[in-house]
N, C-alpha and C. Protein backbone atom coordinates (compact mmCIF):
# COMPACT_ATOMS: atom_id res chain seq x y z
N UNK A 1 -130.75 162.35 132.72
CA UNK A 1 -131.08 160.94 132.59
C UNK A 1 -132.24 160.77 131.62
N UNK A 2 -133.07 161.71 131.41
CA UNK A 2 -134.37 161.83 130.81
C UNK A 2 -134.08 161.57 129.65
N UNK A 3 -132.79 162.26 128.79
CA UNK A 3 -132.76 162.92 127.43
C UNK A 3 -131.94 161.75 127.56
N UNK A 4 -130.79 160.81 127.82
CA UNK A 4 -130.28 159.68 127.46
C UNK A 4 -131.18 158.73 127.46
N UNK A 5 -132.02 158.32 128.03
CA UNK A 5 -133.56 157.61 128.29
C UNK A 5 -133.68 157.64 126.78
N UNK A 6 -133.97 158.82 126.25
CA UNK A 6 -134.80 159.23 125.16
C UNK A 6 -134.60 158.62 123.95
N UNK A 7 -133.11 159.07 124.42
CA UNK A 7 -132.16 158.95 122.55
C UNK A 7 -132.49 157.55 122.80
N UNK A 8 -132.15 156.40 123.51
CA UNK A 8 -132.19 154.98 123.06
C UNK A 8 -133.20 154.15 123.21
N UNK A 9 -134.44 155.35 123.96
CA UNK A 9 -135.50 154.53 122.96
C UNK A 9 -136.05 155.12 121.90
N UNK A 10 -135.41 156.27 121.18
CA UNK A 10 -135.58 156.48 119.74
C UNK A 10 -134.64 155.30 118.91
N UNK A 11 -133.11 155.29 118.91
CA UNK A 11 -132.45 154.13 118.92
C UNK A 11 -132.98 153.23 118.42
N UNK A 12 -133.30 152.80 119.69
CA UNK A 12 -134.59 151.33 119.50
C UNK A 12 -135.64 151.09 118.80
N UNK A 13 -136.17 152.38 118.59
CA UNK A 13 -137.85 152.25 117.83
C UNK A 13 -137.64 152.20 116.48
N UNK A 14 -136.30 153.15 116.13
CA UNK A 14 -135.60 153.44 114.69
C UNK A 14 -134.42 152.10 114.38
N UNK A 15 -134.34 151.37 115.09
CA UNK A 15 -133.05 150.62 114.18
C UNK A 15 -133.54 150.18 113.32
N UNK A 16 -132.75 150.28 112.35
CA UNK A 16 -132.04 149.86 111.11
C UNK A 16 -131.72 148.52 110.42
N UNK A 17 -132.32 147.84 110.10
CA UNK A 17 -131.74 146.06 109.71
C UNK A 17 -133.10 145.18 109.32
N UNK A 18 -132.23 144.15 108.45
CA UNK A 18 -133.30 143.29 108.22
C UNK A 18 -133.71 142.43 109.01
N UNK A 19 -132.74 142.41 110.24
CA UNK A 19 -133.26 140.74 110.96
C UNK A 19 -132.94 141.53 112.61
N UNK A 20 -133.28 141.22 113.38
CA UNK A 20 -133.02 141.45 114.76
C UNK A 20 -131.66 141.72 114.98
N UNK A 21 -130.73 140.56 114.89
CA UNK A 21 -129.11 140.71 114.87
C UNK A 21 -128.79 141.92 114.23
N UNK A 22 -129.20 142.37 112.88
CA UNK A 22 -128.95 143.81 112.21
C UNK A 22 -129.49 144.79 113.15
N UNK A 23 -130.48 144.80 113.88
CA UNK A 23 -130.90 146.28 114.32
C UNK A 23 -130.38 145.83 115.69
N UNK A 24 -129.84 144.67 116.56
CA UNK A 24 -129.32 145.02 117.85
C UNK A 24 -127.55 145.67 117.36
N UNK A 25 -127.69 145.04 116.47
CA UNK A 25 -126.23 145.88 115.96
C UNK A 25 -126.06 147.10 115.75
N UNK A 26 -126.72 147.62 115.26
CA UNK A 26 -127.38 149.26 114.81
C UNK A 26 -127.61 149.82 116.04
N UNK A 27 -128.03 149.64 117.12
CA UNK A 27 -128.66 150.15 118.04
C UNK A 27 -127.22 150.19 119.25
N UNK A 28 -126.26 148.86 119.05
CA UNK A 28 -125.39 149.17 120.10
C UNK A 28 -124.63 149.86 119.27
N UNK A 29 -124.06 150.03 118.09
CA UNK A 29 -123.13 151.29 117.27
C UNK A 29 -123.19 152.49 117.48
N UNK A 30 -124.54 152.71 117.35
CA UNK A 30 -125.20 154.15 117.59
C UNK A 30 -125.13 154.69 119.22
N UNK A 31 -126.07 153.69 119.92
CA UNK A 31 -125.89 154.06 121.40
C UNK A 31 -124.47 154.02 122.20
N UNK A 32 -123.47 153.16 121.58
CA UNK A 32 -122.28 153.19 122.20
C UNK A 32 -121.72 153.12 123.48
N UNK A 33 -122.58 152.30 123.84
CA UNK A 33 -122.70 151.98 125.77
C UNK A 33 -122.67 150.68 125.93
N UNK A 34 -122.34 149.91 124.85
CA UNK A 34 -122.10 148.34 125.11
C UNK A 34 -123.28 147.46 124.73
N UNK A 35 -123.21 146.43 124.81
CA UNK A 35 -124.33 145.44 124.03
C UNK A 35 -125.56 145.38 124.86
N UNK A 36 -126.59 144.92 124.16
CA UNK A 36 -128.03 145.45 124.64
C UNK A 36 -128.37 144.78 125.53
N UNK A 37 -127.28 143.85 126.27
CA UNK A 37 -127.75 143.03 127.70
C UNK A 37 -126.89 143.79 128.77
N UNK A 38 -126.32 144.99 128.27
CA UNK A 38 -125.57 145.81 129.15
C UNK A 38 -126.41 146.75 128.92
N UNK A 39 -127.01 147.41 127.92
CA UNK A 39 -128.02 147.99 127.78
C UNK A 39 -129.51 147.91 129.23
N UNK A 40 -129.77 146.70 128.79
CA UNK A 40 -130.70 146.59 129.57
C UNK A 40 -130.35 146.77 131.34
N UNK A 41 -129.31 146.36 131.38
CA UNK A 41 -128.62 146.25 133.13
C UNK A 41 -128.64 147.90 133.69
N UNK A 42 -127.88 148.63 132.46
CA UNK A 42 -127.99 149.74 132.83
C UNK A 42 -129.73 150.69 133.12
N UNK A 43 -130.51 150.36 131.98
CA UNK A 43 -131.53 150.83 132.08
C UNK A 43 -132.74 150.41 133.37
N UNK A 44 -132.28 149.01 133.71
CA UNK A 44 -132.34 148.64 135.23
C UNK A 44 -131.85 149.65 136.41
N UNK A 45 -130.77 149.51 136.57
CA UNK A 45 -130.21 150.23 137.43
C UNK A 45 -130.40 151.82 137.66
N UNK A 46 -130.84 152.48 136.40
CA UNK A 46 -131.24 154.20 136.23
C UNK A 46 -132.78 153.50 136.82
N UNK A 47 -133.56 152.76 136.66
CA UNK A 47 -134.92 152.88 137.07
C UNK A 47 -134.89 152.64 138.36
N UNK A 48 -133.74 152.28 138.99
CA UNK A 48 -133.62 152.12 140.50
C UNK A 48 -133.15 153.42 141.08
N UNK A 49 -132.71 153.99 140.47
CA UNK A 49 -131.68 155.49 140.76
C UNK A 49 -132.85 156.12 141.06
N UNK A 50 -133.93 155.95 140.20
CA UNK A 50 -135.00 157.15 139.49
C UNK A 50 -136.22 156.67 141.00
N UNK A 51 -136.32 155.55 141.47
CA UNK A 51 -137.33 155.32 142.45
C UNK A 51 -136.63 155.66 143.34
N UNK A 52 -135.31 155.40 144.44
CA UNK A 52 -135.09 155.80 145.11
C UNK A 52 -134.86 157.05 145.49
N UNK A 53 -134.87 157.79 144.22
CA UNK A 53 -134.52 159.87 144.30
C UNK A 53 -136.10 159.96 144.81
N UNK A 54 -137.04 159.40 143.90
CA UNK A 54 -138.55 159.41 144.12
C UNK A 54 -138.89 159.13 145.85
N UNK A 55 -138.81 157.81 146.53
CA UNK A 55 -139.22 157.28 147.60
C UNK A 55 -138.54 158.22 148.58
N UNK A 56 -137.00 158.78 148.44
CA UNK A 56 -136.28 159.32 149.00
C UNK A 56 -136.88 161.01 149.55
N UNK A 57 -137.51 161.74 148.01
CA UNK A 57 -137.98 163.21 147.94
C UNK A 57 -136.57 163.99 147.94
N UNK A 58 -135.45 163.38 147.32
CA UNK A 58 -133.87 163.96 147.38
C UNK A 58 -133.85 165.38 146.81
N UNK A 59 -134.92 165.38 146.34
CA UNK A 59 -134.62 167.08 145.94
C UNK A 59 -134.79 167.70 146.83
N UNK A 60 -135.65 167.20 147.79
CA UNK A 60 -136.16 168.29 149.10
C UNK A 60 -134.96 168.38 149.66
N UNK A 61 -134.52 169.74 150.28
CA UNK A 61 -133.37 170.50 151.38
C UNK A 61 -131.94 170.35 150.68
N UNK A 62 -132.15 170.12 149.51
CA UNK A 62 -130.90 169.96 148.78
C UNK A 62 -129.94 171.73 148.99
N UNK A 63 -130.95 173.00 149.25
CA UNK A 63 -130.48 173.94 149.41
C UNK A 63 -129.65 174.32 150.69
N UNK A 64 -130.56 174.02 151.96
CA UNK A 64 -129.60 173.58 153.63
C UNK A 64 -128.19 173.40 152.95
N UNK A 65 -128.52 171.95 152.57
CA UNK A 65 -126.94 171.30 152.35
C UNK A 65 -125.86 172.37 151.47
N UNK A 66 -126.19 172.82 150.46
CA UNK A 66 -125.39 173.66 149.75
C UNK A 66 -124.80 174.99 150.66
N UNK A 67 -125.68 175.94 151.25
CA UNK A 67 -125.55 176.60 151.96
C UNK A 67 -124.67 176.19 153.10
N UNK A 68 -124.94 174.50 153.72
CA UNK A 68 -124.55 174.27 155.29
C UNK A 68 -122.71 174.18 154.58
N UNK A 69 -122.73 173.40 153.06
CA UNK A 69 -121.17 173.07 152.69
C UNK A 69 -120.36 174.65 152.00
N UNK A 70 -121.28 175.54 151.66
CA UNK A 70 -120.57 176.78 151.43
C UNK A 70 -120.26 177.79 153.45
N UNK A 71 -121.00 177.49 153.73
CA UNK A 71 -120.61 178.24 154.95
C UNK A 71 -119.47 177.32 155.49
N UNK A 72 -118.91 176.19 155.39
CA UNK A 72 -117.49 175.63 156.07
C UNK A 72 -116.31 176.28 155.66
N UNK A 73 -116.26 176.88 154.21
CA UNK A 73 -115.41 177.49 153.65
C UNK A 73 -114.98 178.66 153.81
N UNK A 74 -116.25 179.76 154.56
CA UNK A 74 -116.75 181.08 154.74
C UNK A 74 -116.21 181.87 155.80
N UNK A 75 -116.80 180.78 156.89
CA UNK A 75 -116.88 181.04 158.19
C UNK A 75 -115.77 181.51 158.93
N UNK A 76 -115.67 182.71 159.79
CA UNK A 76 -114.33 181.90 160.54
C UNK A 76 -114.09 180.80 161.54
N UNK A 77 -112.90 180.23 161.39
CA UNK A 77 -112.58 178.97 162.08
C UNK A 77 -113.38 177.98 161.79
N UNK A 78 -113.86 178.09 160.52
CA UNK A 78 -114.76 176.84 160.16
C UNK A 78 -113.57 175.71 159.61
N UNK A 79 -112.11 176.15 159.43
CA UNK A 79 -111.56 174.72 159.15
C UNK A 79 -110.78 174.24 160.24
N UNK A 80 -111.27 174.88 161.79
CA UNK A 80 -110.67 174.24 162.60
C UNK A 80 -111.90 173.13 163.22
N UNK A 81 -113.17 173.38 162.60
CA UNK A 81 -114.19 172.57 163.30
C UNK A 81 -113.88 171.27 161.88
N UNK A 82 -113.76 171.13 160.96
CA UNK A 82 -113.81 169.83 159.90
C UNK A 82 -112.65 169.30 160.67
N UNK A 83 -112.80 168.15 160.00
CA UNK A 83 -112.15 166.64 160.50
C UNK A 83 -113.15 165.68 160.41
């Protein structure tokens, strides 16, 4: 998310044009994710992604879980306990 972050506010800092309309044009060509009021919605919505991973601490025990979903596969009779 960091490095897409990045590119479009390089994008942005770098467009291209003589008048505003020229560089929002330049900027949705290049970025290719739709016009810069979809732009912005999205870059909304990643800053919501980005606080709730934050408020959340989602990285913490992310390992449990990997381990708890590789041992269902492992185990014996672990696919008579899923459902």
């Amino acid at each position: 998310m960091e490095a897409i972050c990045n590119f479009r506010i390089d994008m942005a800092a770098n467009a291209i044009g003589e008048t505003y309309d020229d560089k929002c044009m330049y900027i949705e060509r290049n970025v290719n994710m739709g016009q810069i009021e979809e732009l912005l919605v999205q870059a909304s919505d990643e800053e919501n992604v980005i606080n709730c991973y934050i408020e959340n601490k989602m990285w913490e025990g992310t390992g449990d879980a990997i381990i708890s979903y590789e041992r269902s596969f492992t185990e014996p009779g672990a696919e008579e306990t899923k459902a």
